[in-house]
N, C-alpha and C. Protein backbone atom coordinates (compact mmCIF):
# COMPACT_ATOMS: atom_id res chain seq x y z
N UNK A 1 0.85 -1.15 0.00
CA UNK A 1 0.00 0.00 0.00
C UNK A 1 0.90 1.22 0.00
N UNK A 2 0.85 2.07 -0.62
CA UNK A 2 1.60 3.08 -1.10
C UNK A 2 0.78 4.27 0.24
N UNK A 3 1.96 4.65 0.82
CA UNK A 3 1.69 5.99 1.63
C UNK A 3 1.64 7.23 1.00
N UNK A 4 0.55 8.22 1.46
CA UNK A 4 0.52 9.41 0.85
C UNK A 4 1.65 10.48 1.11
N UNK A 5 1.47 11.78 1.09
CA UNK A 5 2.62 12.59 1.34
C UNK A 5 3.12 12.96 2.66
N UNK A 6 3.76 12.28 3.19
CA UNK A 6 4.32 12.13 4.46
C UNK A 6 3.98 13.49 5.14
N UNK A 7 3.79 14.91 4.57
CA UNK A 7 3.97 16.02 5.26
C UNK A 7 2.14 16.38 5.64
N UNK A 8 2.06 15.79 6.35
CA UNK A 8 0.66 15.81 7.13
C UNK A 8 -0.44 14.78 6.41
N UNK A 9 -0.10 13.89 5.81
CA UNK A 9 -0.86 12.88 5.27
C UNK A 9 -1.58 12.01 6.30
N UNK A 10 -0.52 11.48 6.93
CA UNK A 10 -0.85 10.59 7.96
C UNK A 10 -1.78 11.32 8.90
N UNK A 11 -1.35 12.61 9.87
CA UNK A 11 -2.50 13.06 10.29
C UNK A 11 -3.44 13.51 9.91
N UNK A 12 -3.74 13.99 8.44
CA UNK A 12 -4.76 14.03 7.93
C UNK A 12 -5.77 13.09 7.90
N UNK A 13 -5.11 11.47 7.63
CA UNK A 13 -5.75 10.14 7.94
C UNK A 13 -6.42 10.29 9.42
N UNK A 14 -5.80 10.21 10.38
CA UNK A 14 -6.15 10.03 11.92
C UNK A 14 -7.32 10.56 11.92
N UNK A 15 -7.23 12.05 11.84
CA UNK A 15 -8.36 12.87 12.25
C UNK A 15 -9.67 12.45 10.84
N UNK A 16 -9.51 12.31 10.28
CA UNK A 16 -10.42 11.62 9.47
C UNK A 16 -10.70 10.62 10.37
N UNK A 17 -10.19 9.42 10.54
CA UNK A 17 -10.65 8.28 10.99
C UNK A 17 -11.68 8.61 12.43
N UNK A 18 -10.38 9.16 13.06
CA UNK A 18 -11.45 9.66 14.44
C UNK A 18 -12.74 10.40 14.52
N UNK A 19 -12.76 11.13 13.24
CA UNK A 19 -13.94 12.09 13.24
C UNK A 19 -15.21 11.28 12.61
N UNK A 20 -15.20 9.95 11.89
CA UNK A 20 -15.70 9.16 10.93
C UNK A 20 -16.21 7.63 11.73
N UNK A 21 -15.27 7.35 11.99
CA UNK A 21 -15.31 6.22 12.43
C UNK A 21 -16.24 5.05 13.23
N UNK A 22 -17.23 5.96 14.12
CA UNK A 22 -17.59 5.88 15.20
C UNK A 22 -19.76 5.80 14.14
N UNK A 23 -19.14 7.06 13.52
CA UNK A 23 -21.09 7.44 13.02
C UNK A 23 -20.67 5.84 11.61
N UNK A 24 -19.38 5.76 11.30
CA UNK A 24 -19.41 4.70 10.07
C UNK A 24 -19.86 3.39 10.54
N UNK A 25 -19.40 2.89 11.45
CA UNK A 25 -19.20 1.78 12.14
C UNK A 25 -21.17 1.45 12.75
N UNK A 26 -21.30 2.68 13.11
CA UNK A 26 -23.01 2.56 13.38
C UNK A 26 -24.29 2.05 12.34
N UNK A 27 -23.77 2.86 11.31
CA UNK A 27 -24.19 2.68 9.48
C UNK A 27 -24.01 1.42 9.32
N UNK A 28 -22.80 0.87 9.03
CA UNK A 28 -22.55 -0.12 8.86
C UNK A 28 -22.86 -1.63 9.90
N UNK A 29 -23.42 -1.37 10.76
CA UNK A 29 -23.85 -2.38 11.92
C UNK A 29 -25.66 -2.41 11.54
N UNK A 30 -25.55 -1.33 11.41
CA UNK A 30 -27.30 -1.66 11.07
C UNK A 30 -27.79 -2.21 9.24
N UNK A 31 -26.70 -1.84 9.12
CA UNK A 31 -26.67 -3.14 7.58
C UNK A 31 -25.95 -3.90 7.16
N UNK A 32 -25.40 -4.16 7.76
CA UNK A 32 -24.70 -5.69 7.54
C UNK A 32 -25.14 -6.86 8.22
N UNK A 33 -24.73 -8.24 7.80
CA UNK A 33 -25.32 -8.98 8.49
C UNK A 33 -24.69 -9.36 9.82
N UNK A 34 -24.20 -9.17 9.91
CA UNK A 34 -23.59 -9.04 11.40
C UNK A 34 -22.33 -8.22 11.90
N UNK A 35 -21.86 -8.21 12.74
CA UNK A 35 -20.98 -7.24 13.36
C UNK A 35 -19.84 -7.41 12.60
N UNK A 36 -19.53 -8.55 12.80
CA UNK A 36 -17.87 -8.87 11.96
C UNK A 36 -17.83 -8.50 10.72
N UNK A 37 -18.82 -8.42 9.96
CA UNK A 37 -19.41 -8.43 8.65
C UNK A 37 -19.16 -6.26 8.72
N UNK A 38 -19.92 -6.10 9.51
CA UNK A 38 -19.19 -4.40 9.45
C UNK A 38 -17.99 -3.88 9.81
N UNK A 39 -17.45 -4.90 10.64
CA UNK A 39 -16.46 -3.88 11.09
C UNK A 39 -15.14 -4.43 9.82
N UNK A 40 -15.10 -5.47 9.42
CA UNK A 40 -14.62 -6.02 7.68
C UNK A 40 -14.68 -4.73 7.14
N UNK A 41 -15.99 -4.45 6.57
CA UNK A 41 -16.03 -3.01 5.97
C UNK A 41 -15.66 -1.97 6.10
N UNK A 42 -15.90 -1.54 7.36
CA UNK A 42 -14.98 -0.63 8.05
C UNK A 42 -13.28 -0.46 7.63
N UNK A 43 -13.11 -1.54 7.74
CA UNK A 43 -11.59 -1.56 7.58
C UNK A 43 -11.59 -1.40 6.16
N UNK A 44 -12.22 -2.23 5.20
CA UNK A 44 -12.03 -2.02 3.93
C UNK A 44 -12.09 0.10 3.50
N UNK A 45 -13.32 0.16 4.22
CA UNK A 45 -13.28 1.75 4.12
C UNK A 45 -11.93 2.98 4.20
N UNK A 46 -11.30 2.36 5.09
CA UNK A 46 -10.35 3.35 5.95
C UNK A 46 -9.05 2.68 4.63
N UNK A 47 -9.20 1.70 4.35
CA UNK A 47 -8.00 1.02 3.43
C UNK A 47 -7.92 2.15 1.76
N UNK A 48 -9.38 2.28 1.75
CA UNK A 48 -9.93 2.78 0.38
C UNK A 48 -9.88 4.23 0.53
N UNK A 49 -9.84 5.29 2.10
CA UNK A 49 -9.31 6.18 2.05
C UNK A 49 -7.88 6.94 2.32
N UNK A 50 -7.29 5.35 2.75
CA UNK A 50 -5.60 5.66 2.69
C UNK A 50 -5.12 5.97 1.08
N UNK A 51 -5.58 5.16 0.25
CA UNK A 51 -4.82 4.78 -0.53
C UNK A 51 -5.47 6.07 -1.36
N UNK A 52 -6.47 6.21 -0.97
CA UNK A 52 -7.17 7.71 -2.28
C UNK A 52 -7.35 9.00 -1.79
N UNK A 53 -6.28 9.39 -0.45
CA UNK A 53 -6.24 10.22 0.46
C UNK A 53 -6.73 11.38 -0.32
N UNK A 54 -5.49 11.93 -1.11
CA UNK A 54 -5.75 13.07 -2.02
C UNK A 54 -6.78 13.08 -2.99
N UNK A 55 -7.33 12.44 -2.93
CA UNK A 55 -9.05 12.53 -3.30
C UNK A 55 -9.96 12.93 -2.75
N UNK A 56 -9.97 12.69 -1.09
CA UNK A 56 -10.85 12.64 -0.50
C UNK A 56 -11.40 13.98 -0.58
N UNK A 57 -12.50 14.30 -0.24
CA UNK A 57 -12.73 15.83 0.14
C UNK A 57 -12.43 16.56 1.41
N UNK A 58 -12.60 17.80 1.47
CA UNK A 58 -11.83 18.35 2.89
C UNK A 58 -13.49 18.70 3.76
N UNK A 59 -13.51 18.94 4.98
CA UNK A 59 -14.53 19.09 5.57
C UNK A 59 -15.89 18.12 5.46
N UNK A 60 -16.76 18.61 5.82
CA UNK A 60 -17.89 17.38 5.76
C UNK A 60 -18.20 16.69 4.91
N UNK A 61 -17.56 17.29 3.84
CA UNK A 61 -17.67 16.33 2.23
C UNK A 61 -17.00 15.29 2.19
N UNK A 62 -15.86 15.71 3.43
CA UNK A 62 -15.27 14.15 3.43
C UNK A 62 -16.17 12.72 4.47
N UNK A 63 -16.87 13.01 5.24
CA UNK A 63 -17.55 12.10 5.93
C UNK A 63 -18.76 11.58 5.32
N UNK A 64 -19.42 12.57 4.03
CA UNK A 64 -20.52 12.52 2.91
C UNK A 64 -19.30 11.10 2.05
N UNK A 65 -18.51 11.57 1.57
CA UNK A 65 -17.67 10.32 0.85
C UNK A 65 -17.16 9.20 1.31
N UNK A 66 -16.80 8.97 2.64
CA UNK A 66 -16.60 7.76 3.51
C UNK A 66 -17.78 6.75 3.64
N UNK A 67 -18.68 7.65 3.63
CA UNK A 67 -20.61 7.07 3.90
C UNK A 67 -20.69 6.47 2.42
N UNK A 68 -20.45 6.90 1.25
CA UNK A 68 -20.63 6.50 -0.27
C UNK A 68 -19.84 5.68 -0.15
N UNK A 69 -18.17 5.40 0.06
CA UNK A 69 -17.95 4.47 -0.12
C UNK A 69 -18.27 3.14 0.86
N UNK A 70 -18.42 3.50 1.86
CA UNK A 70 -18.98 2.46 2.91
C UNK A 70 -20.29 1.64 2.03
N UNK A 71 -21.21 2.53 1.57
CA UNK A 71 -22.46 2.06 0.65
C UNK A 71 -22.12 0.87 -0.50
N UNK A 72 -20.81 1.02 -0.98
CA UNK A 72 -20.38 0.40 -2.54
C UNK A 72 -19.99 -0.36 -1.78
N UNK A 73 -18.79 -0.73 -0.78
CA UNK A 73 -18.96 -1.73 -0.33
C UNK A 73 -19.57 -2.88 0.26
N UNK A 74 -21.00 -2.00 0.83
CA UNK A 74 -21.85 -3.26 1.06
C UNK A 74 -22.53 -3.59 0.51
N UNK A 75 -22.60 -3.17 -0.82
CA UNK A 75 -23.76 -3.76 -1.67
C UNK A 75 -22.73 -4.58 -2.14
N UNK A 76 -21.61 -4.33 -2.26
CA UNK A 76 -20.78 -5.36 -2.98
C UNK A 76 -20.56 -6.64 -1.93
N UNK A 77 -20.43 -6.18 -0.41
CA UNK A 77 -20.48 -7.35 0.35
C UNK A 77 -22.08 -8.51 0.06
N UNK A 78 -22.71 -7.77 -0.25
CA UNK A 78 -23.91 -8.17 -0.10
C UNK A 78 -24.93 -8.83 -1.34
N UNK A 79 -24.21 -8.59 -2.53
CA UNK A 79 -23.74 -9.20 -3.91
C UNK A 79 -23.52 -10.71 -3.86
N UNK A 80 -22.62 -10.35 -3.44
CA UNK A 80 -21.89 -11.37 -2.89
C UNK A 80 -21.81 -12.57 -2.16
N UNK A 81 -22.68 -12.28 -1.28
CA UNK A 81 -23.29 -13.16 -0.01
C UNK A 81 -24.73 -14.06 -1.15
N UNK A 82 -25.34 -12.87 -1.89
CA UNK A 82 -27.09 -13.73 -2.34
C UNK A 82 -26.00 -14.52 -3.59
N UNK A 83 -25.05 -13.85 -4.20
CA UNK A 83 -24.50 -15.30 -5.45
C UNK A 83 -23.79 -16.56 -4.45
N UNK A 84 -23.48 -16.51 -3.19
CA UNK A 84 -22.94 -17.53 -2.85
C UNK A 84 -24.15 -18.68 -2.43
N UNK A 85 -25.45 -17.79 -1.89
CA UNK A 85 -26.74 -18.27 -1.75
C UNK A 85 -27.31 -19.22 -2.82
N UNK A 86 -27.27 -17.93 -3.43
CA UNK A 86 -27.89 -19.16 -5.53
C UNK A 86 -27.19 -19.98 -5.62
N UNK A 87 -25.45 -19.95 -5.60
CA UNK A 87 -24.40 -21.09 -5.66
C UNK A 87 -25.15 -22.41 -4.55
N UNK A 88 -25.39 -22.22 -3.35
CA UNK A 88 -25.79 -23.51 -2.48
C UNK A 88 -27.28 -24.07 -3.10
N UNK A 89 -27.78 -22.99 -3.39
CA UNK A 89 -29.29 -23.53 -3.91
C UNK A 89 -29.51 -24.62 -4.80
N UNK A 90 -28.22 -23.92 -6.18
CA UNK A 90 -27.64 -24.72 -7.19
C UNK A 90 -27.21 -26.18 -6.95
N UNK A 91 -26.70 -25.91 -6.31
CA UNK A 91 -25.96 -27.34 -5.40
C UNK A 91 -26.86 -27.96 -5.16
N UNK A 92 -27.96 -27.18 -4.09
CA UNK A 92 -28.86 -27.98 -3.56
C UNK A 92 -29.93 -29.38 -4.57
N UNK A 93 -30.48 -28.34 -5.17
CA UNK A 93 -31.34 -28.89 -6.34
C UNK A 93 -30.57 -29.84 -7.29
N UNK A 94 -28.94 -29.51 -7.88
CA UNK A 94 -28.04 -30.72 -7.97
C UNK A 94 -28.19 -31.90 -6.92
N UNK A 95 -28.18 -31.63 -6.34
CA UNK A 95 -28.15 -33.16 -5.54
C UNK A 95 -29.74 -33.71 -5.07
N UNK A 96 -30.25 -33.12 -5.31
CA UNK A 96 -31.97 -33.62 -5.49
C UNK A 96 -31.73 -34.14 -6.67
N UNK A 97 -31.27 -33.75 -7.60
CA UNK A 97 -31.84 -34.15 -9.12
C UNK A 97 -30.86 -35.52 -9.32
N UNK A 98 -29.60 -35.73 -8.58
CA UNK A 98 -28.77 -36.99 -8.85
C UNK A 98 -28.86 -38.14 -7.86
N UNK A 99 -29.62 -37.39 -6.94
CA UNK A 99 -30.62 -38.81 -5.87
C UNK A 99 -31.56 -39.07 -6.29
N UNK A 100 -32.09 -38.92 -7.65
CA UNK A 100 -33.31 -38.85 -8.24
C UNK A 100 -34.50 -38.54 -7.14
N UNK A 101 -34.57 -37.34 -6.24
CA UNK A 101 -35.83 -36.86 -5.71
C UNK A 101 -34.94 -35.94 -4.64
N UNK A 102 -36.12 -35.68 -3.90
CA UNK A 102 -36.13 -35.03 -3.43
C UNK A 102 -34.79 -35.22 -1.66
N UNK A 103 -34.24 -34.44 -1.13
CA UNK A 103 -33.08 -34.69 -0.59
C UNK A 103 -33.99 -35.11 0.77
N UNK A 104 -33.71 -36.06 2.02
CA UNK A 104 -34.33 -35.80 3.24
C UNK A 104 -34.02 -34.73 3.83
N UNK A 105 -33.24 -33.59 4.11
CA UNK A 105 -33.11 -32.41 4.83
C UNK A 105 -33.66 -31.54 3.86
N UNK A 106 -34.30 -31.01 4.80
CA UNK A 106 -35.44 -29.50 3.72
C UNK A 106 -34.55 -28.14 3.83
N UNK A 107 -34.95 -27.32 3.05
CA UNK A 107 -34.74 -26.12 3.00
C UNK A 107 -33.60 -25.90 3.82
N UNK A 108 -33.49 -24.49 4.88
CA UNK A 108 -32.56 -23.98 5.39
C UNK A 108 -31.17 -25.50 6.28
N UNK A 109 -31.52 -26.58 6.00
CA UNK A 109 -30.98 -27.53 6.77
C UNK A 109 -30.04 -28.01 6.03
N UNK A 110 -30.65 -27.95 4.66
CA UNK A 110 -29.75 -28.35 3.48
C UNK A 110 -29.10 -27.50 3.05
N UNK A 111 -29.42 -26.42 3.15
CA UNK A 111 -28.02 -24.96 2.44
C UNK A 111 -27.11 -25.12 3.58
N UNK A 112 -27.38 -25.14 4.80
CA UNK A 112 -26.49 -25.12 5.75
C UNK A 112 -25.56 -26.78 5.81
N UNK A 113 -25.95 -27.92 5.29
CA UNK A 113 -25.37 -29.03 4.79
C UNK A 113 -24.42 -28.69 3.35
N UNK A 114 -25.09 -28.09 2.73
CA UNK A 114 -23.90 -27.51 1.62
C UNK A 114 -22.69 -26.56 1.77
N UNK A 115 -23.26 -25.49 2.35
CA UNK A 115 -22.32 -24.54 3.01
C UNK A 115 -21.63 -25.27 3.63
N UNK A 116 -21.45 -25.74 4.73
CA UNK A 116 -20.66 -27.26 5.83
C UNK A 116 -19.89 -27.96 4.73
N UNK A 117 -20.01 -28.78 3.60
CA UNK A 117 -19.72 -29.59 2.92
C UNK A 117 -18.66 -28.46 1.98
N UNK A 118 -18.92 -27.44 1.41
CA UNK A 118 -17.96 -26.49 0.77
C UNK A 118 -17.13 -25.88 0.90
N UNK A 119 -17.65 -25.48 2.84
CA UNK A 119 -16.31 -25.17 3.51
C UNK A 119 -15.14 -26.27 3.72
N UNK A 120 -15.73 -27.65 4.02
CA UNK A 120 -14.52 -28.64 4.16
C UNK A 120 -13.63 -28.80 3.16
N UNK A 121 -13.77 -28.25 1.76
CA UNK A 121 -12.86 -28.21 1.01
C UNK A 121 -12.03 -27.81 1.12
N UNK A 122 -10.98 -28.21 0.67
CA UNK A 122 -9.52 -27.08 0.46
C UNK A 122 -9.78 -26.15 -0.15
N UNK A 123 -9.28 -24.87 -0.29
CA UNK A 123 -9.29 -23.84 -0.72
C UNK A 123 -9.03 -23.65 -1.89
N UNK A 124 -8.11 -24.38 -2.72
CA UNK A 124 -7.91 -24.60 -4.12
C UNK A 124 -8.86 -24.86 -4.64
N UNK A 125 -9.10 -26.48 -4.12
CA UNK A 125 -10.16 -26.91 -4.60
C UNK A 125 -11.99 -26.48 -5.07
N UNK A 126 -11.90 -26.09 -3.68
CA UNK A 126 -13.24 -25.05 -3.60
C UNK A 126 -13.25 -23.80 -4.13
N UNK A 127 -12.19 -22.51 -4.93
CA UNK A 127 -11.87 -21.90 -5.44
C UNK A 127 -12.32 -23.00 -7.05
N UNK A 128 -11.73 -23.77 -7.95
CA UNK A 128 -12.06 -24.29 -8.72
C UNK A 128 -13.45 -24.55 -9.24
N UNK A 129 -14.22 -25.12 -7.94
CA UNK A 129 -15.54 -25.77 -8.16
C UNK A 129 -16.31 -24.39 -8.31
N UNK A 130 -15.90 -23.41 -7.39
CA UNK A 130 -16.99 -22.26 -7.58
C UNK A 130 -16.73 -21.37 -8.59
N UNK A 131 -15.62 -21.43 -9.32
CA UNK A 131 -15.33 -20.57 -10.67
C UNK A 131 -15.85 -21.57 -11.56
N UNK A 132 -15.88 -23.13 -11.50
CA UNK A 132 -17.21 -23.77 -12.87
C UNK A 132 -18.11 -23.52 -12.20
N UNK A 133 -18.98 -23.83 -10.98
CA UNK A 133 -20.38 -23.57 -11.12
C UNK A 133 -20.67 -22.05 -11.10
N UNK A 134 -19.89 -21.24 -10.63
CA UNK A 134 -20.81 -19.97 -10.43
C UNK A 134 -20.26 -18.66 -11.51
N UNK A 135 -19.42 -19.19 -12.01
CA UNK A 135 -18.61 -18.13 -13.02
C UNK A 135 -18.55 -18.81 -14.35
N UNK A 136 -19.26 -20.00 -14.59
CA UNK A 136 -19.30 -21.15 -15.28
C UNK A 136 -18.05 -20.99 -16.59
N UNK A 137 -16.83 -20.83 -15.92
CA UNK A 137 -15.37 -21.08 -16.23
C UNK A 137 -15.04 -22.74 -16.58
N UNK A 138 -14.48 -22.83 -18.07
CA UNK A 138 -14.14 -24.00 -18.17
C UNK A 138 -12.96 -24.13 -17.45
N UNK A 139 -12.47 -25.15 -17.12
CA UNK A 139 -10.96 -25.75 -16.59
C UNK A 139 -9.85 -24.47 -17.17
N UNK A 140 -9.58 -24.45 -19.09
CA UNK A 140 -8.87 -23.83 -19.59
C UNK A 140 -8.55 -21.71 -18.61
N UNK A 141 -9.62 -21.49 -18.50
CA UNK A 141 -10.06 -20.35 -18.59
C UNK A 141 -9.80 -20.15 -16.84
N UNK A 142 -10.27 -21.04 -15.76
CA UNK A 142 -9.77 -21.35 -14.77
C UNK A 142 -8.28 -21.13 -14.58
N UNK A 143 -7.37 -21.77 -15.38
CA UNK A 143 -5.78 -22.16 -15.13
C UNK A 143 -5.36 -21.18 -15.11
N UNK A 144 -6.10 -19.99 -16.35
CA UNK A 144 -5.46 -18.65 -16.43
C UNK A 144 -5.46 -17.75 -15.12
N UNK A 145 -6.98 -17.51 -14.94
CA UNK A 145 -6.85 -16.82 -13.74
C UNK A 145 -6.51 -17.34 -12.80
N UNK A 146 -5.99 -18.66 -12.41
CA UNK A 146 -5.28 -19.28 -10.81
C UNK A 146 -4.02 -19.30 -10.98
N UNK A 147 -3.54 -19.47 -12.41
CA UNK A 147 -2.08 -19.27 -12.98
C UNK A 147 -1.44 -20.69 -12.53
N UNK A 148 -2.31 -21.27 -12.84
CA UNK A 148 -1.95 -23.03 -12.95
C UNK A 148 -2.00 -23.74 -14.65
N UNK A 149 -2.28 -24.73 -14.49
CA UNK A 149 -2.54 -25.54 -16.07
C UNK A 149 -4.06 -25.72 -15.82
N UNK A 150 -4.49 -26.26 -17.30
CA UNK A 150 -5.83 -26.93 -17.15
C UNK A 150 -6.01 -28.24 -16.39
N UNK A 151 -5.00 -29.12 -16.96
CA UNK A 151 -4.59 -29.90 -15.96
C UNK A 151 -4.39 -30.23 -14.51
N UNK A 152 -4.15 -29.38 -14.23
CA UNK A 152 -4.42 -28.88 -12.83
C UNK A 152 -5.32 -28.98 -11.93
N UNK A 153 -5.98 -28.09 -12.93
CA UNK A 153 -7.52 -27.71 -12.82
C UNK A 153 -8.54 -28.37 -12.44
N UNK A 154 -8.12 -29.91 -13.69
CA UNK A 154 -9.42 -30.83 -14.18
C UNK A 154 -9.14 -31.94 -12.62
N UNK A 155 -8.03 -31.78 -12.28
CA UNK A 155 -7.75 -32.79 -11.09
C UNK A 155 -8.21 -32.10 -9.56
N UNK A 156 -8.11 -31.02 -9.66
CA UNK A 156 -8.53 -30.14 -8.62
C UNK A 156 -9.97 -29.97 -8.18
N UNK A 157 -10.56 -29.70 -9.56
CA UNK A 157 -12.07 -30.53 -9.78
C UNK A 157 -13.01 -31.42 -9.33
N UNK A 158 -11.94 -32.68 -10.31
CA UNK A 158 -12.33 -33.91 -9.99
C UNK A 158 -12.56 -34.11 -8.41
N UNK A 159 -11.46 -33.66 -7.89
CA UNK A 159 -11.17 -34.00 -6.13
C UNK A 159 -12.36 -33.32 -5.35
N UNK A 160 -12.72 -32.18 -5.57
CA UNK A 160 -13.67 -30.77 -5.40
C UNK A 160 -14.78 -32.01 -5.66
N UNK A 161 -15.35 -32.70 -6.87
CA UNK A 161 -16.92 -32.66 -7.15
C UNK A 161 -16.80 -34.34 -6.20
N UNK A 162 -15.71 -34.98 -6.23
CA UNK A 162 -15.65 -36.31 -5.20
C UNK A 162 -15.91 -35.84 -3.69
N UNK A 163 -15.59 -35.10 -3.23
CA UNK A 163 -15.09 -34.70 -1.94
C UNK A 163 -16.38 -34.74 -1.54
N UNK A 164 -17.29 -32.98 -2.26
CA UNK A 164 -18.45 -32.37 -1.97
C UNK A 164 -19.41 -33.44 -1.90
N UNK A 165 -19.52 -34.63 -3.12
CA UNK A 165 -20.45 -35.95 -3.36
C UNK A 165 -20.65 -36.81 -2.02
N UNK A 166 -19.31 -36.76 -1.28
CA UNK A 166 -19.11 -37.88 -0.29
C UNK A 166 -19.87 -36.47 0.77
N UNK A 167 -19.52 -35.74 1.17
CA UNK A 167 -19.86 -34.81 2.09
C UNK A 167 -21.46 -34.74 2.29
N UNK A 168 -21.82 -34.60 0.71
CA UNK A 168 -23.63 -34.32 0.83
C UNK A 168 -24.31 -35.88 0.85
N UNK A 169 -24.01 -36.47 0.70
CA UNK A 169 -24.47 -37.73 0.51
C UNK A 169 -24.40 -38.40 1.93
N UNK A 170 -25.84 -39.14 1.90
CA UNK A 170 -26.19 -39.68 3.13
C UNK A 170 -25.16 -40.99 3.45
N UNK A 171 -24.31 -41.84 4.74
CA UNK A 171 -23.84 -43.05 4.66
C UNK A 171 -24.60 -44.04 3.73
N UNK A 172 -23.82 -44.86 2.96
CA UNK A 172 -24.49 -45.92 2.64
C UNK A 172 -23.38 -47.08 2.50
N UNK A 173 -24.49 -47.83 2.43
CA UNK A 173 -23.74 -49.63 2.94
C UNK A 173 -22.69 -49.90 1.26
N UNK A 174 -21.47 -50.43 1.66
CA UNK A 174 -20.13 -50.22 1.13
C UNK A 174 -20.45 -51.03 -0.27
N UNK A 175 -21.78 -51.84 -0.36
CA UNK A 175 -21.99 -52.56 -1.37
C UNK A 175 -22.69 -51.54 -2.59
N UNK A 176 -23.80 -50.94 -1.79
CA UNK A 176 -25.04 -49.85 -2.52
C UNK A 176 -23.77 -48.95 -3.40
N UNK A 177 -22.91 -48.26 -2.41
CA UNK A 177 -21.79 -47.62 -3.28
C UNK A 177 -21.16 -47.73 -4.36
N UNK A 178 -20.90 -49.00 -4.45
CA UNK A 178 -20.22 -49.83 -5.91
C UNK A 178 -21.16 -49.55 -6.90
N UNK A 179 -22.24 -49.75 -7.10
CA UNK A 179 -23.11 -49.81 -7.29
C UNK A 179 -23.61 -49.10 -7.89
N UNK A 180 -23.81 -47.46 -7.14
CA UNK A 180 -24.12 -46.05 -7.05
C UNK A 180 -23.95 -45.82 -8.85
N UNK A 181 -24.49 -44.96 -9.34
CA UNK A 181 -23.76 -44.74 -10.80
C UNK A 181 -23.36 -43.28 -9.95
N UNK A 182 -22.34 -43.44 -10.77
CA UNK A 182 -21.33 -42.07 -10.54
C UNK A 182 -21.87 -40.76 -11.41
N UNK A 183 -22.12 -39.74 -10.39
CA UNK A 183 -22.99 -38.67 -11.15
C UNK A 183 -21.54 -37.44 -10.76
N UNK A 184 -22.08 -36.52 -11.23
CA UNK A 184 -20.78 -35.33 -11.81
C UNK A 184 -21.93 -33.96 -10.93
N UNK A 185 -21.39 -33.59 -9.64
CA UNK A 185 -22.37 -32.59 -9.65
C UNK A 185 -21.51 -31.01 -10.56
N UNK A 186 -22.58 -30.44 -10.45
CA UNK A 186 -22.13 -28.86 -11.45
C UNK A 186 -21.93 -29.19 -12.67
């Protein structure tokens, strides 16, 4: 992060922050989904007026622009949160449709079984699966932006749609498994 002009920059920051901080942090608690979830923002805020100091405006125009950008960020936090939503839904209804019916855990029991099951991924992995299902990125197009191979990719995948399969899927007896036809979720 690049510092601004050393000759009163920094205190220019402070007293900004101190004068801001307190009415931002309030804003941001009453719309976000939870605390941690604002005070994230918060920080993102104060990050977004270090770096664009000499932008900012001087006097109350500057606490009018801290409030705007606080706003872009949470709609972008919050973007964010309903595509990861559609992403579990997606999932969800995937795995209804490859148990041929309907799943035994209903509604909010089963997003929260997916969510659970997506987090246990590795981070690679789960990075992969959610750039094909939700950015619907082939493997190729994947490698670029992770700055891996396709190859890579298609194994990273593979591991990702095995993993998640075993995770959402109810125990079953070691014979039924063999058995199972092997379905591909996403």
């Amino acid at each position: 992060m690049s510092r601004p002009d050393p000759s009163g920059g920094e205190a220019l920051f402070e007293d900004l922050y101190r004068s801001t901080a307190k009415d931002l942090l309030v804003y941001l608690t009453r719309r976000a989904s939870d605390r941690e979830e604002a005070t994230d923002i918060l920080a993102e805020v104060y990050v977004v007026a270090w770096r664009r100091l000499k932008e900012v405006p001087t006097g109350g125009e500057a606490r009018l622009w801290l409030f705007g950008v606080a706003r872009n960020l949470l709609m972008k936090s919050n973007q964010q949160r309903r595509s990861h939503q559609e992403l579990v839904r997606s999932l969800t209804n995937e795995l209804s449709r490859l148990a041929g019916g309907p799943v035994e855990a209903a509604g909010n029991e089963l997003d929260d079984h997916v969510h659970a099951g997506l987090e246990k991924l590795p981070a690679k992995q789960r990075e992969v699966l959610l750039l094909t299902a939700w950015e619907g990125l082939k493997p190729r197009e994947i490698a670029k932006v992770t700055g891996s191979t396709a190859n890579v990719v298609r194994v990273r995948l593979h591991h990702a749609r095995a993993q998640l399969r075993r995770e959402l899927q109810p125990d079953e007896p070691a014979a039924d498994a063999q058995h199972a036809p092997r379905a591909r979720l996403i």
